[in-house]
C-alpha atoms as a PDB file:
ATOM      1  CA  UNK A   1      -1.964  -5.192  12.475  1.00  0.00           C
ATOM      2  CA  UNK A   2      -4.129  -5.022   9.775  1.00  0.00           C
ATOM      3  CA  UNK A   3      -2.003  -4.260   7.224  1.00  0.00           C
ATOM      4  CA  UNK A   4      -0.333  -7.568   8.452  1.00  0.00           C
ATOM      5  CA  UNK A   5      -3.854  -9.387   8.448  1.00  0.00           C
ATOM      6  CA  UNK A   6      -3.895  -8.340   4.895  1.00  0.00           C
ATOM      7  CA  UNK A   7      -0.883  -9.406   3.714  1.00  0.00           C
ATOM      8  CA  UNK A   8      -0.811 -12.679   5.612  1.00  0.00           C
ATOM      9  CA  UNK A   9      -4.403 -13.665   4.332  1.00  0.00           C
ATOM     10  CA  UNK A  10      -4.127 -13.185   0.721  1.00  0.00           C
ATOM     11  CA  UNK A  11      -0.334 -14.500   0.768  1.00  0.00           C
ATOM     12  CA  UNK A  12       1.168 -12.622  -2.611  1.00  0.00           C
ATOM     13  CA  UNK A  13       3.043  -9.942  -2.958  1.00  0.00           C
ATOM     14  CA  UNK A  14       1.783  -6.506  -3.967  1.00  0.00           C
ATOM     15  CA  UNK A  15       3.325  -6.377  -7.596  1.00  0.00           C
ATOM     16  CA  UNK A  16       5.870  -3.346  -7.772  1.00  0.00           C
ATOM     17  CA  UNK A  17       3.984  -1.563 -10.321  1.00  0.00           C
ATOM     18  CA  UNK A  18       1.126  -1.039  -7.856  1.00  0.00           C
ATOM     19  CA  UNK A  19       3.449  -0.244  -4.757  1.00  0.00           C
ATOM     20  CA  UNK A  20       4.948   2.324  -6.804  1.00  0.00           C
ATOM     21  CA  UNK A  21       1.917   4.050  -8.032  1.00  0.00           C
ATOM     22  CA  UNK A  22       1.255   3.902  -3.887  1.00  0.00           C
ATOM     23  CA  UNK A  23       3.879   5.431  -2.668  1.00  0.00           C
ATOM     24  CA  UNK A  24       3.887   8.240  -5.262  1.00  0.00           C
ATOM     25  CA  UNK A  25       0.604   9.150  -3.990  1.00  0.00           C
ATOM     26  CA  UNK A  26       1.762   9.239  -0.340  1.00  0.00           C
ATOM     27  CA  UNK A  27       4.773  11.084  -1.693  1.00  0.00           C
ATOM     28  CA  UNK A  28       3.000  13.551  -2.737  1.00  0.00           C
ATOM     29  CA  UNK A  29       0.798  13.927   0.253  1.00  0.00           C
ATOM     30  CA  UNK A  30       3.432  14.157   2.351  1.00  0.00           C
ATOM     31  CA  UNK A  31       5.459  17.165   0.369  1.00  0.00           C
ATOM     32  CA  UNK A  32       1.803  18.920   1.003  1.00  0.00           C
ATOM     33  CA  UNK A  33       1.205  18.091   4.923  1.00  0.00           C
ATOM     34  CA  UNK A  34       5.346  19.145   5.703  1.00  0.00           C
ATOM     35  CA  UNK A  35       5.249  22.563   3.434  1.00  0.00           C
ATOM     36  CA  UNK A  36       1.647  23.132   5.642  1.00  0.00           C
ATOM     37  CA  UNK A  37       3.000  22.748   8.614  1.00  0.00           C
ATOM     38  CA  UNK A  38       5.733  24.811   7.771  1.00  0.00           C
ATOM     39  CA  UNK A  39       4.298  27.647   6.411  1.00  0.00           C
ATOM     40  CA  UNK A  40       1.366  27.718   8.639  1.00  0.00           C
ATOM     41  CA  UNK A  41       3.796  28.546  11.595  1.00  0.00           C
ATOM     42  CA  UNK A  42       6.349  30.623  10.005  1.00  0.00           C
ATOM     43  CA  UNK A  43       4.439  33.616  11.284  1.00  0.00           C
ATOM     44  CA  UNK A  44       4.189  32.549  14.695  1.00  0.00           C
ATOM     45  CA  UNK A  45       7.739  32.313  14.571  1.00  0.00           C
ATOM     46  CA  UNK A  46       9.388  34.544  17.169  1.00  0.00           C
ATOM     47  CA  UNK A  47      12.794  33.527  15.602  1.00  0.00           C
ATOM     48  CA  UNK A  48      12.495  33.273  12.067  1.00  0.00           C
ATOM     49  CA  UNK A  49      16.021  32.114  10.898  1.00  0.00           C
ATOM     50  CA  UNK A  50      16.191  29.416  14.057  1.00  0.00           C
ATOM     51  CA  UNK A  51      14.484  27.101  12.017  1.00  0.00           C
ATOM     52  CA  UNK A  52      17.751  27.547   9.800  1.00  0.00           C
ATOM     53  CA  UNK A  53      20.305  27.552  12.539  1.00  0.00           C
ATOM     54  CA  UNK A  54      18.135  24.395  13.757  1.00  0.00           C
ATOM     55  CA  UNK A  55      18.287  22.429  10.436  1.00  0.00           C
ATOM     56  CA  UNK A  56      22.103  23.076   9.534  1.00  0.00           C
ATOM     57  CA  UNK A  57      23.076  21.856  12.819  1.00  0.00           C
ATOM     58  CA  UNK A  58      21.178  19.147  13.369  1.00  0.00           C
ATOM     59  CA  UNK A  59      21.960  18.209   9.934  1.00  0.00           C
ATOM     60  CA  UNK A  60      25.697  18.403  10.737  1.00  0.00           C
ATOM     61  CA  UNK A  61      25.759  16.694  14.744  1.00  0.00           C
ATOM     62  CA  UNK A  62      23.641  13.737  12.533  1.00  0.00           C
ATOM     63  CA  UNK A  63      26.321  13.605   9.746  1.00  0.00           C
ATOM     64  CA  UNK A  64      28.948  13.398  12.332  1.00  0.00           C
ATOM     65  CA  UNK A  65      26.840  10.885  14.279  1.00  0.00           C
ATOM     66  CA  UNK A  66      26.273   9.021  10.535  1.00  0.00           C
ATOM     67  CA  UNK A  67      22.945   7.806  11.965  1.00  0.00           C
ATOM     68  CA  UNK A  68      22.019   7.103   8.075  1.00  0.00           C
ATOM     69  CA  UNK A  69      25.491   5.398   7.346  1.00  0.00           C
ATOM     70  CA  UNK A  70      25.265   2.906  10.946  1.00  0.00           C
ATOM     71  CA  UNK A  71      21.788   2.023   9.547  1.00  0.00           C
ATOM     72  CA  UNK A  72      22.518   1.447   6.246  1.00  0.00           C
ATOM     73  CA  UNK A  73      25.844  -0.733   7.367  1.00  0.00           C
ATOM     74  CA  UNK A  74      24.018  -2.728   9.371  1.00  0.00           C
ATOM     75  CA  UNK A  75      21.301  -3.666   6.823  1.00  0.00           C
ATOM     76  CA  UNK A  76      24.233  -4.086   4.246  1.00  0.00           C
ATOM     77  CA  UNK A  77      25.788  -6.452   6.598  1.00  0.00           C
ATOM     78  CA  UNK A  78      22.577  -8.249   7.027  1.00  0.00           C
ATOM     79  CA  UNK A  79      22.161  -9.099   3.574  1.00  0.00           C
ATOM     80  CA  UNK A  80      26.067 -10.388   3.060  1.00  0.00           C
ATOM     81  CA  UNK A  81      25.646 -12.768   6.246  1.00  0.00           C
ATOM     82  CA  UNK A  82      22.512 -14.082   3.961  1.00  0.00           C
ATOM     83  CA  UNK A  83      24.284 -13.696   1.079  1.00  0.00           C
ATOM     84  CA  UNK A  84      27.162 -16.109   2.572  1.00  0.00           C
ATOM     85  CA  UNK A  85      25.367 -18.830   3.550  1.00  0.00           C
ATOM     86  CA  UNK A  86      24.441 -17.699   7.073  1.00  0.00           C
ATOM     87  CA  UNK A  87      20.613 -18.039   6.710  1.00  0.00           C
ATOM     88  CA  UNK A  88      18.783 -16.061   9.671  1.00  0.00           C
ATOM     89  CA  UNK A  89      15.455 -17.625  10.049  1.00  0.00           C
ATOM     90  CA  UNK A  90      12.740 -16.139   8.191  1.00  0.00           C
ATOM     91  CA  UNK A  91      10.517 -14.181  10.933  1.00  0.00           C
ATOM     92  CA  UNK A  92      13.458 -12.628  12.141  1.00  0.00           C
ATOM     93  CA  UNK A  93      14.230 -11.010   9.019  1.00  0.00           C
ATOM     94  CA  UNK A  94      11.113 -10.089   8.668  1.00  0.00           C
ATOM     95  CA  UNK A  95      10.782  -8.397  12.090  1.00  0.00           C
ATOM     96  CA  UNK A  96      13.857  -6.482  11.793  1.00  0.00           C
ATOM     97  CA  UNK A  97      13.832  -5.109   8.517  1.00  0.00           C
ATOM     98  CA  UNK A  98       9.986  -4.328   9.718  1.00  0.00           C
ATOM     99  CA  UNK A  99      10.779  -2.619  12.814  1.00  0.00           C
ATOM    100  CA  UNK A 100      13.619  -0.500  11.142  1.00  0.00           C
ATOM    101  CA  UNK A 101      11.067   0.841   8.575  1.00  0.00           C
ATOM    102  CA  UNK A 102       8.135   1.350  11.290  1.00  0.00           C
ATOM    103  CA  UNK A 103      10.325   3.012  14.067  1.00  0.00           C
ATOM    104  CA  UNK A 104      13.108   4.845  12.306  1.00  0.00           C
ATOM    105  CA  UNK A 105      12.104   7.699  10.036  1.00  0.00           C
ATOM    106  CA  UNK A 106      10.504  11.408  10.733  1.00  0.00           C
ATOM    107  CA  UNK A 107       6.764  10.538  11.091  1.00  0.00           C
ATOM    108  CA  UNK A 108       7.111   7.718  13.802  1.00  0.00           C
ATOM    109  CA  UNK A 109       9.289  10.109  15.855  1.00  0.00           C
ATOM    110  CA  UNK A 110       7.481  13.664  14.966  1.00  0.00           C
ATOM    111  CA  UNK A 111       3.858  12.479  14.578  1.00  0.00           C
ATOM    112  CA  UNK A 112       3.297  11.484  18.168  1.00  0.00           C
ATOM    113  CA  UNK A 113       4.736  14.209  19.299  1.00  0.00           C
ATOM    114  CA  UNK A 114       2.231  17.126  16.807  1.00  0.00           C
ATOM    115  CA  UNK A 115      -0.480  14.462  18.070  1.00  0.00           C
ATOM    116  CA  UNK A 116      -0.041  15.041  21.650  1.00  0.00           C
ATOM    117  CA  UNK A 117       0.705  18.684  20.924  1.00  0.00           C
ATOM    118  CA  UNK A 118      -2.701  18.771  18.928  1.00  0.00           C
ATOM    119  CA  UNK A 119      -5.144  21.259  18.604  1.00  0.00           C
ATOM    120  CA  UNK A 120      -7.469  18.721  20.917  1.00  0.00           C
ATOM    121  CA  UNK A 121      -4.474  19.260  23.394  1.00  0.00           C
ATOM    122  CA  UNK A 122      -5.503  22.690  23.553  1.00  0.00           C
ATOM    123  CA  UNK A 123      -2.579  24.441  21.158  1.00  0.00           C
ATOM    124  CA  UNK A 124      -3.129  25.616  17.315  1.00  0.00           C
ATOM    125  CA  UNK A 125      -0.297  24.190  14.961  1.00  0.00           C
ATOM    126  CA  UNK A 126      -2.181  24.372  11.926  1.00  0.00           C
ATOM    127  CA  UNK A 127      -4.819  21.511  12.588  1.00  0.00           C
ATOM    128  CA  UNK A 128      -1.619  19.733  11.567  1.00  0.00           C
ATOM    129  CA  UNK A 129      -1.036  17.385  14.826  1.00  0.00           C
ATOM    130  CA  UNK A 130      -2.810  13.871  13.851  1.00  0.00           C
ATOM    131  CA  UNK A 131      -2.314  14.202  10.184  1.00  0.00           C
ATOM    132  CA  UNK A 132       0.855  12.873  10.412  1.00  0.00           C
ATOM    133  CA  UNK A 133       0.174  10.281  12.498  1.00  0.00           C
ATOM    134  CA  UNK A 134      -2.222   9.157  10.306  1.00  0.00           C
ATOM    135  CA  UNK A 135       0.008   9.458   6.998  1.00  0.00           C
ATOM    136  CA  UNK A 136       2.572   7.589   8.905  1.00  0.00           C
ATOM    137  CA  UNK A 137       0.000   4.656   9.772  1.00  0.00           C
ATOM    138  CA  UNK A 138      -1.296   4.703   6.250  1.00  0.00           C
ATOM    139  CA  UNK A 139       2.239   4.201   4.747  1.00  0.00           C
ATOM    140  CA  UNK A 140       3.055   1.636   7.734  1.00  0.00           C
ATOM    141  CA  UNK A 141      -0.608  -0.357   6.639  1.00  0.00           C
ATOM    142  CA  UNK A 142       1.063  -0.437   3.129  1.00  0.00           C
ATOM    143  CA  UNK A 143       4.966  -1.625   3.950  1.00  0.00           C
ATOM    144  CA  UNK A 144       3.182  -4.219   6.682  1.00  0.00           C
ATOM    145  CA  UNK A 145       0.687  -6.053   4.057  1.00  0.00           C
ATOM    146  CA  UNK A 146       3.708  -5.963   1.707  1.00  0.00           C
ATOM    147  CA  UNK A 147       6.101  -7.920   4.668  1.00  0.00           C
ATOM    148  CA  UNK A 148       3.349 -10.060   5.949  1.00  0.00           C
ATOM    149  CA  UNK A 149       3.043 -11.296   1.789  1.00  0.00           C
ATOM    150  CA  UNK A 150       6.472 -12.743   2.585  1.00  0.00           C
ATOM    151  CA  UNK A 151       6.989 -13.586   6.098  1.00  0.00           C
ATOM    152  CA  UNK A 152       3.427 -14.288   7.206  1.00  0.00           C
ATOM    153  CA  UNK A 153       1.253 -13.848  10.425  1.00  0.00           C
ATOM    154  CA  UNK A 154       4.613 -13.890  12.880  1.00  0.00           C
ATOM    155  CA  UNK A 155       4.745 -10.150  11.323  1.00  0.00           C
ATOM    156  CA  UNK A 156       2.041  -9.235  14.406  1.00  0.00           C
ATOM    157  CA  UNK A 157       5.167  -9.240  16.713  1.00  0.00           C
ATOM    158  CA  UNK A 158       5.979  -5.729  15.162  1.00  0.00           C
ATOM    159  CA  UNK A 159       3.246  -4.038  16.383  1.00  0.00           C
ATOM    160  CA  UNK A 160       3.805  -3.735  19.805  1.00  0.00           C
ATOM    161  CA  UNK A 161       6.940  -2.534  19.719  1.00  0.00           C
ATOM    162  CA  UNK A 162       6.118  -0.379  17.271  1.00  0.00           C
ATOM    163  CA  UNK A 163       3.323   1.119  19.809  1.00  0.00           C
ATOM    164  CA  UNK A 164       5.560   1.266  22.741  1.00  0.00           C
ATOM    165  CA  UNK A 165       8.289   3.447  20.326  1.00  0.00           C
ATOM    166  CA  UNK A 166       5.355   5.664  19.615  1.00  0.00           C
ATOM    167  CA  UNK A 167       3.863   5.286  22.871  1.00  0.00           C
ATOM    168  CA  UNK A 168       7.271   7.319  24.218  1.00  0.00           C
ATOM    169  CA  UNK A 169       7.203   9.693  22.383  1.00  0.00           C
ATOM    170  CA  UNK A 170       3.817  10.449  23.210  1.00  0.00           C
ATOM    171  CA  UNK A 171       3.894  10.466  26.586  1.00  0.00           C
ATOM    172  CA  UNK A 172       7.353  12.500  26.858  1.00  0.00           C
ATOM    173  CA  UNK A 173       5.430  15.241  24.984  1.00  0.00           C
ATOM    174  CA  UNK A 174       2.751  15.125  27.009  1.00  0.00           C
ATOM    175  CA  UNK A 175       4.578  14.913  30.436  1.00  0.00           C
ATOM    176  CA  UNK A 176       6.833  17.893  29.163  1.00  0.00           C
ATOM    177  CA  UNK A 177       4.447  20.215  27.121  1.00  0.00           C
ATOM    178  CA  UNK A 178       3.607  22.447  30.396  1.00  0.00           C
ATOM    179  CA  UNK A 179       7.425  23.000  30.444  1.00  0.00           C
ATOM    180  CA  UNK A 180       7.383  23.917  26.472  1.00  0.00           C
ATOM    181  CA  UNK A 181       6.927  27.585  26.501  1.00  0.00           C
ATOM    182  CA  UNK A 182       4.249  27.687  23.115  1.00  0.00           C
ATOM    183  CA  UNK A 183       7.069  29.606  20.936  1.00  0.00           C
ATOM    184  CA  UNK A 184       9.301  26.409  21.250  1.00  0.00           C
ATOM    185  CA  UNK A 185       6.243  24.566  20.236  1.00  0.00           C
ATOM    186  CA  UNK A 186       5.619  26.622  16.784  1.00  0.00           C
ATOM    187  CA  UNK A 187       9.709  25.948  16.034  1.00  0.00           C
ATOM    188  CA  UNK A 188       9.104  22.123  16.462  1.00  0.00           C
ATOM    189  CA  UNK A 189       6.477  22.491  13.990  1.00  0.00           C
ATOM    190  CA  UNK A 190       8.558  24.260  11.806  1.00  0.00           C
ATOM    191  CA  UNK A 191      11.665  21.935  11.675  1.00  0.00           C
ATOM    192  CA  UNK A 192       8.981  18.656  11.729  1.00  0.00           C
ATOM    193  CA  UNK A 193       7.193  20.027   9.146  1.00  0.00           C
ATOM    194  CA  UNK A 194      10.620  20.581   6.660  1.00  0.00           C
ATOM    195  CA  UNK A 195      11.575  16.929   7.988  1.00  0.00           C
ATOM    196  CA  UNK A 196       9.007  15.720   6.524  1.00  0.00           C
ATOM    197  CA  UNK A 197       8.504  17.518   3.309  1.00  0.00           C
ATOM    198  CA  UNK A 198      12.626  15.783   3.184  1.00  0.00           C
ATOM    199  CA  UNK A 199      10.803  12.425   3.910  1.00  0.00           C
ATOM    200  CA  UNK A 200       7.902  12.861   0.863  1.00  0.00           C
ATOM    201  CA  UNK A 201      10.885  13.901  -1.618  1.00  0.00           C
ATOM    202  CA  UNK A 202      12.358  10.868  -0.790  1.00  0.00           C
ATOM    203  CA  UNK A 203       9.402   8.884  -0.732  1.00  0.00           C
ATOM    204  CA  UNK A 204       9.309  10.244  -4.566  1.00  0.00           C
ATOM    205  CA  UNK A 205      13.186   9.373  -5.063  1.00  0.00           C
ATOM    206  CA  UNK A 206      13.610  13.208  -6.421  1.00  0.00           C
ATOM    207  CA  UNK A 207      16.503  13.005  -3.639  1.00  0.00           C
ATOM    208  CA  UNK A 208      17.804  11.194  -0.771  1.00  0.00           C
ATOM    209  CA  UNK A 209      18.220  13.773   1.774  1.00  0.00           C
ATOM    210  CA  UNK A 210      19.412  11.573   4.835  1.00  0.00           C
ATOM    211  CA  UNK A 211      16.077  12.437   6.669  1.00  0.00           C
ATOM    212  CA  UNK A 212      17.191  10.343   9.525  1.00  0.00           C
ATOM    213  CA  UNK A 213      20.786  12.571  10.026  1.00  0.00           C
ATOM    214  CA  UNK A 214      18.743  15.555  10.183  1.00  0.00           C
ATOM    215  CA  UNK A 215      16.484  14.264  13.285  1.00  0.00           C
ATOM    216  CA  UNK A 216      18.971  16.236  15.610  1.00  0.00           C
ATOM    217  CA  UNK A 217      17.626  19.541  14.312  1.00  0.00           C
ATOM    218  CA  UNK A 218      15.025  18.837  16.317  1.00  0.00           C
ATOM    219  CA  UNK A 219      16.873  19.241  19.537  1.00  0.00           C
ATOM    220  CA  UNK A 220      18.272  22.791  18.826  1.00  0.00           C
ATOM    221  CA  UNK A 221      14.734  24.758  19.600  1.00  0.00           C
ATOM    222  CA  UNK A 222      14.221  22.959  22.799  1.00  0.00           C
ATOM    223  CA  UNK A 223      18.041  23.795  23.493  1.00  0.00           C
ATOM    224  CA  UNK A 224      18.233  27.358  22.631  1.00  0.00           C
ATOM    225  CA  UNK A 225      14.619  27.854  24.478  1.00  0.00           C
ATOM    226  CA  UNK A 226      16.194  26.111  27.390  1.00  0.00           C
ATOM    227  CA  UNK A 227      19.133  28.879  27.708  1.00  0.00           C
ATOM    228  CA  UNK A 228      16.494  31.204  27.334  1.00  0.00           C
ATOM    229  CA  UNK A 229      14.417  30.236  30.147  1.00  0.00           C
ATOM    230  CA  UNK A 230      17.175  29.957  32.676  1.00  0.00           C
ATOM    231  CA  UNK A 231      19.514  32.580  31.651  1.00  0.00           C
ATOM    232  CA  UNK A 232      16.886  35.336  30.551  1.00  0.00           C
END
């Protein structure tokens, strides 16, 4: 909201010289906060290599899935119906393309989660939990002044559906983190964390990992500590 206030206000774009000098910096920040979270856990780890196991399958259900490639389609497809002639109206352009960069990507999904799992939540992941939350914000706060330049005040719409995607995700992890034996926990912080690190090389455009295919590795610690509960 305010990085739509901003935007909206002043009415220009933010030239790409200074964007880019911006999201180098948050680039950067973000390599540091993933390797942190990382590293800070790895000797909690009960399982070292699962982290492994977790990343090259998740990796490999997304590929299959080609959650990237159904994104990336339908954004390509979006700009050939503009392209032909078929003008969408303005705000709506605006609002999906905005929505697409608030809600889909590692830190909207993994933030809330480390937040509710946050040391104030009573666990230790590294004082790592609202950092990312606020690193995702702070890039959000940039990309929304930047959309609200173009498409104006109707830009507000995004917000809260960007707070009930959160909002989810929140509340899942807080509803479920009795049932999350603290082990599972440290392994969600360890995947998250390289997830991200993926998302600040990216942010730097030193490579183009496919952050969003690898989202499923997620799943495979709360999986194989699932088995473990019920069949050990």
């Amino acid at each position: 909201m305010a990085g739509t206030a901003v935007g909206a206000t002043f009415k220009q774009s933010v030239s790409e010289r200074y964007r880019k000098v911006l999201f180098d910096a948050l680039g950067l920040a973000t390599i540091v906060l993933g390797t942190n979270a990382s590293v800070s856990n790895m000797p909690k780890s009960e399982y070292p290599v699962l982290f492994i196991l977790s990343l090259a399958i998740g990796s490999l259900v997304g590929t299959k899935l080609d959650l990237a490639g159904r994104l990336e389609r339908y954004e390509e497809r979006r700009r050939t119906r503009k392209k032909t002639g078929k003008e969408q109206p303005k705000l709506i352009e605006g609002l999906t393309t905005g929505c697409l960069l608030y809600c889909i990507g590692t830190f909207s999904i993994v933030g809330p989660v480390l937040s509710a799992l946050s040391p104030s939540q009573g666990w230790d992941f590294g004082e790592a939990g609202n950092t990312f939350l606020y690193t995702n914000a702070t890039l959000d706060l940039i990309t929304s002044a930047v959309l609200a330049a173009v498409y104006g005040w109707g830009m507000l719409l995004a917000a809260p559906i960007l707070f009930c995607w959160q909002g989810a995700f929140y509340l899942i992890a807080i509803i479920f983190r009795d049932a999350m034996p603290e082990p599972m926990q440290v392994e969600l912080c360890i995947v998250g964390g390289v997830l991200i690190l993926c998302s600040g090389l990216s942010l730097l455009k030193i490579r183009d990992f496919k952050t969003i295919n690898m989202l499923p590795s997620l799943l495979v610690p709360v999986l194989c500590y699932t088995v473990k509960m019920l069949f050990v």
